[in-house]
C-alpha atoms as a PDB file:
ATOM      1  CA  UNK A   1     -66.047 -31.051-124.016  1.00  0.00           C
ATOM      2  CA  UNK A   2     -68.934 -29.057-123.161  1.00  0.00           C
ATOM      3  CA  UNK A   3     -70.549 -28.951-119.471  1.00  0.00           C
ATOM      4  CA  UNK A   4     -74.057 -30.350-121.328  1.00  0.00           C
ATOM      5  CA  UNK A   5     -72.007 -33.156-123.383  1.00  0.00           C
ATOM      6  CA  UNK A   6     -70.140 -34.636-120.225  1.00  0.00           C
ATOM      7  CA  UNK A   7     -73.307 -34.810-118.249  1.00  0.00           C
ATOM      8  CA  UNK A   8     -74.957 -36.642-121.337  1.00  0.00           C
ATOM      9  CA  UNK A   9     -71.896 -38.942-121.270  1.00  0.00           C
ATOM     10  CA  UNK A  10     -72.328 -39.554-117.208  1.00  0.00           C
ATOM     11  CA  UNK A  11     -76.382 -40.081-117.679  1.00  0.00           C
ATOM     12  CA  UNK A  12     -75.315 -42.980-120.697  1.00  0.00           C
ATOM     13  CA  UNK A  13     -72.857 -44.856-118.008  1.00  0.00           C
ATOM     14  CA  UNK A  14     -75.525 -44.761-115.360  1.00  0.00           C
ATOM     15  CA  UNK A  15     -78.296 -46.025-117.457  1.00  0.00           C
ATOM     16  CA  UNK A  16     -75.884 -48.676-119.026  1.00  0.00           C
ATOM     17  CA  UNK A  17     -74.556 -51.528-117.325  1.00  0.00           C
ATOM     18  CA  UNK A  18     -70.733 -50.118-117.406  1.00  0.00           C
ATOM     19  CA  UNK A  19     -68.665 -49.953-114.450  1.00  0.00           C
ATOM     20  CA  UNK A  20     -65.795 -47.381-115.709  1.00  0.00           C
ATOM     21  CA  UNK A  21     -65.161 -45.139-118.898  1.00  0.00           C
ATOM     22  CA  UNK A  22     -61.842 -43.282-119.663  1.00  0.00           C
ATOM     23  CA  UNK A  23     -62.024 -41.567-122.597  1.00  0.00           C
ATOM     24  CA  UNK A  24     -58.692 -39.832-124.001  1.00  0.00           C
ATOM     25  CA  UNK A  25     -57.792 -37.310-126.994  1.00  0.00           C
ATOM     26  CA  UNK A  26     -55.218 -34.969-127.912  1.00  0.00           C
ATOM     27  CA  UNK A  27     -58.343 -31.889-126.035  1.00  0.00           C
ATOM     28  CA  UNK A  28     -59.126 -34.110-123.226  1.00  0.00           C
ATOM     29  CA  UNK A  29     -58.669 -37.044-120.537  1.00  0.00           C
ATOM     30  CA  UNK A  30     -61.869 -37.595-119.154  1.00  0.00           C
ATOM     31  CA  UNK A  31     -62.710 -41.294-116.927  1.00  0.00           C
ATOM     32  CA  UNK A  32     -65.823 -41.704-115.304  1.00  0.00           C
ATOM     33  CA  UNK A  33     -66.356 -44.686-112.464  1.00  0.00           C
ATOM     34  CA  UNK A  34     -69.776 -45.826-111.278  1.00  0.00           C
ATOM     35  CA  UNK A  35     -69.769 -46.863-107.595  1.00  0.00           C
ATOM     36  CA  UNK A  36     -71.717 -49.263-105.631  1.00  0.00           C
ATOM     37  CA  UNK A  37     -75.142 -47.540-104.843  1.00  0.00           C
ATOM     38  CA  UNK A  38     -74.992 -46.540-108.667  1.00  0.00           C
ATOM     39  CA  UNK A  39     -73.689 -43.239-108.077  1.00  0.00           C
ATOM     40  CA  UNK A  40     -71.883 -41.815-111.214  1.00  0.00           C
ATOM     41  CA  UNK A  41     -69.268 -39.242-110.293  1.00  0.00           C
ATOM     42  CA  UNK A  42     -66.702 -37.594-112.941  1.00  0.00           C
ATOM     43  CA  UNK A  43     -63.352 -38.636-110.712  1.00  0.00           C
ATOM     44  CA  UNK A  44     -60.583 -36.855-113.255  1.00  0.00           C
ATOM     45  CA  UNK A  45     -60.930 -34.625-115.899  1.00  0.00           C
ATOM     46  CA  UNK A  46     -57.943 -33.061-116.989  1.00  0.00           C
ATOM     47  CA  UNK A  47     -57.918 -30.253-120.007  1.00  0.00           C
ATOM     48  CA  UNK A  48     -55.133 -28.902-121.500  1.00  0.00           C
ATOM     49  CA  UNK A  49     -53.854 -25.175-120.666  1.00  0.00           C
ATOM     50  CA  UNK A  50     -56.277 -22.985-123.653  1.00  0.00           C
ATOM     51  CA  UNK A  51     -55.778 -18.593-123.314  1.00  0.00           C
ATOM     52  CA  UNK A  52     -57.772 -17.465-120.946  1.00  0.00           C
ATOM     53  CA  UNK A  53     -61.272 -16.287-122.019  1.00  0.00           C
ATOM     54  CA  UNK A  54     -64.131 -14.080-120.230  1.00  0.00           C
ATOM     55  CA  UNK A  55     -66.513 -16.794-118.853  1.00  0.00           C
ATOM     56  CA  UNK A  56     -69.915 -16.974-120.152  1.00  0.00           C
ATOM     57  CA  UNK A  57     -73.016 -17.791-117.967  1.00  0.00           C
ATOM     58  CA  UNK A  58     -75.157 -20.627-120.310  1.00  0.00           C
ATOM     59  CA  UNK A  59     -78.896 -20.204-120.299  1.00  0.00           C
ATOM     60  CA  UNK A  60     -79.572 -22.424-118.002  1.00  0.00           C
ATOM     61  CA  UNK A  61     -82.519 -23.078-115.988  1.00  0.00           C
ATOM     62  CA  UNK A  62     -82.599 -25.287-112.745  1.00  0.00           C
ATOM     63  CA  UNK A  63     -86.436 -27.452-112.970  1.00  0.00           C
ATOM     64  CA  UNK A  64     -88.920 -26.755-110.367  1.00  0.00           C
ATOM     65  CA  UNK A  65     -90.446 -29.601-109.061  1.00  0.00           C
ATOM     66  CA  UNK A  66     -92.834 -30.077-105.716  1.00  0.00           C
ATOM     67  CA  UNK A  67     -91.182 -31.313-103.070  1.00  0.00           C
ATOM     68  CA  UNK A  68     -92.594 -34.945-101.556  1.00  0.00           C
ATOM     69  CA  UNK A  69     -90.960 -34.724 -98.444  1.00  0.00           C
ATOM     70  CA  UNK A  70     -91.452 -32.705 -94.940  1.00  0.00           C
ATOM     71  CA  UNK A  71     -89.432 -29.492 -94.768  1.00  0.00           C
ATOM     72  CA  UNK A  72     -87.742 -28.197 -90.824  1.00  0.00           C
ATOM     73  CA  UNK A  73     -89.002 -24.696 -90.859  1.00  0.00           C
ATOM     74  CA  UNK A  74     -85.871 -22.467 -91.453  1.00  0.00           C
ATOM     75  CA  UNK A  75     -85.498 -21.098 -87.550  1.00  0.00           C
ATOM     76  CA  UNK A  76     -87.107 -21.617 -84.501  1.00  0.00           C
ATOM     77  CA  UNK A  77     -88.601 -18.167 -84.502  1.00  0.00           C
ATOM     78  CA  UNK A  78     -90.204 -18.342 -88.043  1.00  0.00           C
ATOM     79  CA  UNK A  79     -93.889 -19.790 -88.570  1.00  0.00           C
ATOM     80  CA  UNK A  80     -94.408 -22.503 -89.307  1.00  0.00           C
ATOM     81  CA  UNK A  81     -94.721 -23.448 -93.411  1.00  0.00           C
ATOM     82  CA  UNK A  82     -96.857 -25.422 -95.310  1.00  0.00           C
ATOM     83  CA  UNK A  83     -94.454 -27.686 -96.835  1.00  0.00           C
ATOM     84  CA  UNK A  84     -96.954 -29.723 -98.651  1.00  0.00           C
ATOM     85  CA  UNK A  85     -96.546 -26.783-101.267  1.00  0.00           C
ATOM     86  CA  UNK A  86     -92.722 -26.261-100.891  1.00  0.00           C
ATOM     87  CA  UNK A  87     -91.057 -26.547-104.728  1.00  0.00           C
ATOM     88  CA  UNK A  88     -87.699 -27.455-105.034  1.00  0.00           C
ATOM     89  CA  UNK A  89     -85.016 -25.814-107.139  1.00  0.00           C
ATOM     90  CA  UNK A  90     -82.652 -28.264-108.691  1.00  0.00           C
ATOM     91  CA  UNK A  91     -78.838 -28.281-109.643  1.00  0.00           C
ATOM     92  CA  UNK A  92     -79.089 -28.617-113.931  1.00  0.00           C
ATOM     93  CA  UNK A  93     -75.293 -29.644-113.609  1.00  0.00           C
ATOM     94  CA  UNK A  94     -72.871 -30.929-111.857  1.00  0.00           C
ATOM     95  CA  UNK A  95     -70.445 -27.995-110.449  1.00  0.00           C
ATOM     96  CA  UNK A  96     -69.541 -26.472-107.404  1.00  0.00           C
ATOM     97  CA  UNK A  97     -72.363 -24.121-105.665  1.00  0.00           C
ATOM     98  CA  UNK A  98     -71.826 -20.549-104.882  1.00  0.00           C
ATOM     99  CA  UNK A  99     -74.352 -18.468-103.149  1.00  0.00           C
ATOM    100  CA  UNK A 100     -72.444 -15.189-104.152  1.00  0.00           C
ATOM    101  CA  UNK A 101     -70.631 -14.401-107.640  1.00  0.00           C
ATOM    102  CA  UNK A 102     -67.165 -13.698-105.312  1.00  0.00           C
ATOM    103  CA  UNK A 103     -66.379 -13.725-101.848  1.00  0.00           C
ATOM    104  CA  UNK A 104     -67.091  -9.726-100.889  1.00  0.00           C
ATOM    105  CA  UNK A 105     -70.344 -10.069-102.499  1.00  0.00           C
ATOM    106  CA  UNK A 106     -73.618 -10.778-100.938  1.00  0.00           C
ATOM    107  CA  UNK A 107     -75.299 -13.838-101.122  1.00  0.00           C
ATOM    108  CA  UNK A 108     -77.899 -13.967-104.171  1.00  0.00           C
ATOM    109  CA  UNK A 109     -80.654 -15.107-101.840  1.00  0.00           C
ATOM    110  CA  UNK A 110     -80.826 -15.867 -98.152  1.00  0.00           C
ATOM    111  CA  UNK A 111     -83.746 -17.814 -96.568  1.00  0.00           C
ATOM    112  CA  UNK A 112     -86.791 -15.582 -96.480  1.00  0.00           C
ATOM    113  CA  UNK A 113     -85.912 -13.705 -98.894  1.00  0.00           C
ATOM    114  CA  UNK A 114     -88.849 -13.363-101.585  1.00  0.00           C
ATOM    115  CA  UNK A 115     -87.224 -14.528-105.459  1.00  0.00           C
ATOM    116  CA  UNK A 116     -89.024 -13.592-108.881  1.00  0.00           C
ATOM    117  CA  UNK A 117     -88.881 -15.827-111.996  1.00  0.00           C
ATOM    118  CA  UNK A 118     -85.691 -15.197-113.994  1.00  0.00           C
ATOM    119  CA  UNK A 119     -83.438 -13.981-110.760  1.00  0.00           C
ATOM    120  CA  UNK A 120     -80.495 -15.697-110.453  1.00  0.00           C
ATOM    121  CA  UNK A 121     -80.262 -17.471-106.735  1.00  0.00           C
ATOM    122  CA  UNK A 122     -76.858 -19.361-106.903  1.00  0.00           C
ATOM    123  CA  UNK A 123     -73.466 -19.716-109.710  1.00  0.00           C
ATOM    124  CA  UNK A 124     -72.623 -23.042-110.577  1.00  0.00           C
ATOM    125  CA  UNK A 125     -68.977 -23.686-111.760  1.00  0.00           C
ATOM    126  CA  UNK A 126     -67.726 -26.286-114.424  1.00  0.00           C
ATOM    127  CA  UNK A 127     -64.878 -26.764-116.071  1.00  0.00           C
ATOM    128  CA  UNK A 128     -63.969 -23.463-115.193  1.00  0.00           C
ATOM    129  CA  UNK A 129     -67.365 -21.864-116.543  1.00  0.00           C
ATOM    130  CA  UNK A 130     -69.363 -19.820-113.855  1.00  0.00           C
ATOM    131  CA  UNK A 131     -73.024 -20.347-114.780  1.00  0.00           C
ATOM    132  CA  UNK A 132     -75.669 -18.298-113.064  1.00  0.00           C
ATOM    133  CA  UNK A 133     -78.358 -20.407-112.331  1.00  0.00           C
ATOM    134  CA  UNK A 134     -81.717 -18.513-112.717  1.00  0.00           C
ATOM    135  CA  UNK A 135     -85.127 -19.189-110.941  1.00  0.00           C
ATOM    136  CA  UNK A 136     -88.288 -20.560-112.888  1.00  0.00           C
ATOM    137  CA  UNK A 137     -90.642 -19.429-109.935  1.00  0.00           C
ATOM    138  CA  UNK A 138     -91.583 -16.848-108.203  1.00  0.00           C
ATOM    139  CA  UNK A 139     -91.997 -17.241-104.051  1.00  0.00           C
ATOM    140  CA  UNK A 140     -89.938 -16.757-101.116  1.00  0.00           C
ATOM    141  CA  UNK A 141     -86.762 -19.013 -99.966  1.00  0.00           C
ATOM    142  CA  UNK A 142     -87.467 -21.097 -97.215  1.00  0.00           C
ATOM    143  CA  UNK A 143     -84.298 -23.206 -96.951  1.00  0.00           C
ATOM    144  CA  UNK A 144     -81.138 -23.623 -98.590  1.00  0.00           C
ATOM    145  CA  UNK A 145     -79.804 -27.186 -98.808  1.00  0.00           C
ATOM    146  CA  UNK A 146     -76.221 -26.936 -99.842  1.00  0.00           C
ATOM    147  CA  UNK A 147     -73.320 -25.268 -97.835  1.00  0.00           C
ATOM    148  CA  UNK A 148     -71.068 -23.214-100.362  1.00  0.00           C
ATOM    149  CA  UNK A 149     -68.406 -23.868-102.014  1.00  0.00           C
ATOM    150  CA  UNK A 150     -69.355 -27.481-102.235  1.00  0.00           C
ATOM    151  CA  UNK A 151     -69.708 -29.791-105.332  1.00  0.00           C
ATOM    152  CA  UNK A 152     -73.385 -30.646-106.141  1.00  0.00           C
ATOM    153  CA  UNK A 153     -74.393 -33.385-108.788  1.00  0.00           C
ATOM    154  CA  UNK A 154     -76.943 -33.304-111.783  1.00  0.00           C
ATOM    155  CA  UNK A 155     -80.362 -32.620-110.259  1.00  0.00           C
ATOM    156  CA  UNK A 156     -79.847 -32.364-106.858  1.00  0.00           C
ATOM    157  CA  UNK A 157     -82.081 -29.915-104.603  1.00  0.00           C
ATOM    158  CA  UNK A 158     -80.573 -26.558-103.760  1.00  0.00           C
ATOM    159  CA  UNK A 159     -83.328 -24.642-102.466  1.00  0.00           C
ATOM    160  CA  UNK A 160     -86.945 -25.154-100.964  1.00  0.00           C
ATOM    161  CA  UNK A 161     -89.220 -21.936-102.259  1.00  0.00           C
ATOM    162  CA  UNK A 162     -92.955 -21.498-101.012  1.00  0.00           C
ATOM    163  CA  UNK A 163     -94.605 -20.285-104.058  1.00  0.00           C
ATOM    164  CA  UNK A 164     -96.325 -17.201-104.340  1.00  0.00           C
END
């Protein structure tokens, strides 16, 4: 199963009024719970052994979307922004977040660092599959809202940029 076609299984259970799915064939055991506060969260997927092959980043494009909310500026010694403007780039799958494409690397982006449309700002693995997750705007990072190495779900925000 894809990345794309278990998230479109997930969204299906949240929108219907089913509690738990396991689904099971000779490629795959996947079961998917929905708790309480209508959370949906993949709890076991387990894949058979396949050859290794060279992972390939999808073209895949986190949404920017304004941001409703107040933003904390980023450190006590930075001005203050306007966060009235802030825009919020989104997770478009549920992974683990990296800021850096392996451990001796740098960071993609740290906050105040200024990002063009098209740069990649994070990696988000699935299944195995590293996906570099590209901007859609240009502007300059103001915070970053997930520690790394953590798992982040469908649409949640990963970074607050101040448009250009």
């Amino acid at each position: 199963m894809k990345p794309k076609e278990i998230q479109e299984l997930i969204d299906f259970i949240a929108s219907s009024g089913l509690a738990e799915v396991n689904i099971e064939t000779e490629q795959f055991k996947i079961n998917v719970k929905k708790y309480p506060n209508n959370a949906v969260k993949a709890a076991d997927i387990v894949m058979p052994v396949l050859p290794q092959v060279a992972p390939q980043a999808l073209p895949v494009a986190p949404v920017a979307t304004p941001v409703a909310t107040t933003a904390e500026p980023a450190k006590a010694a930075a001005p203050a922004v306007d966060s009235s403007n802030l825009i919020t780039i989104k997770s478009p799958m549920i992974g683990t977040f990296y800021r850096s494409s392996n451990p001796e690397t740098p960071s993609f982006v740290n906050v105040g660092d200024v990002i063009e449309a098209g740069q990649p700002v994070c990696i988000i693995e699935a299944m195995k599959l590293f996906n570099e997750i590209e901007s859609e705007i240009s502007g300059k990072i103001v915070k970053i809202l997930v520690e790394n190495a953590t798992p982040v779900e469908y649409d949640q925000p990963l970074f607050l940029v101040e448009p250009k």
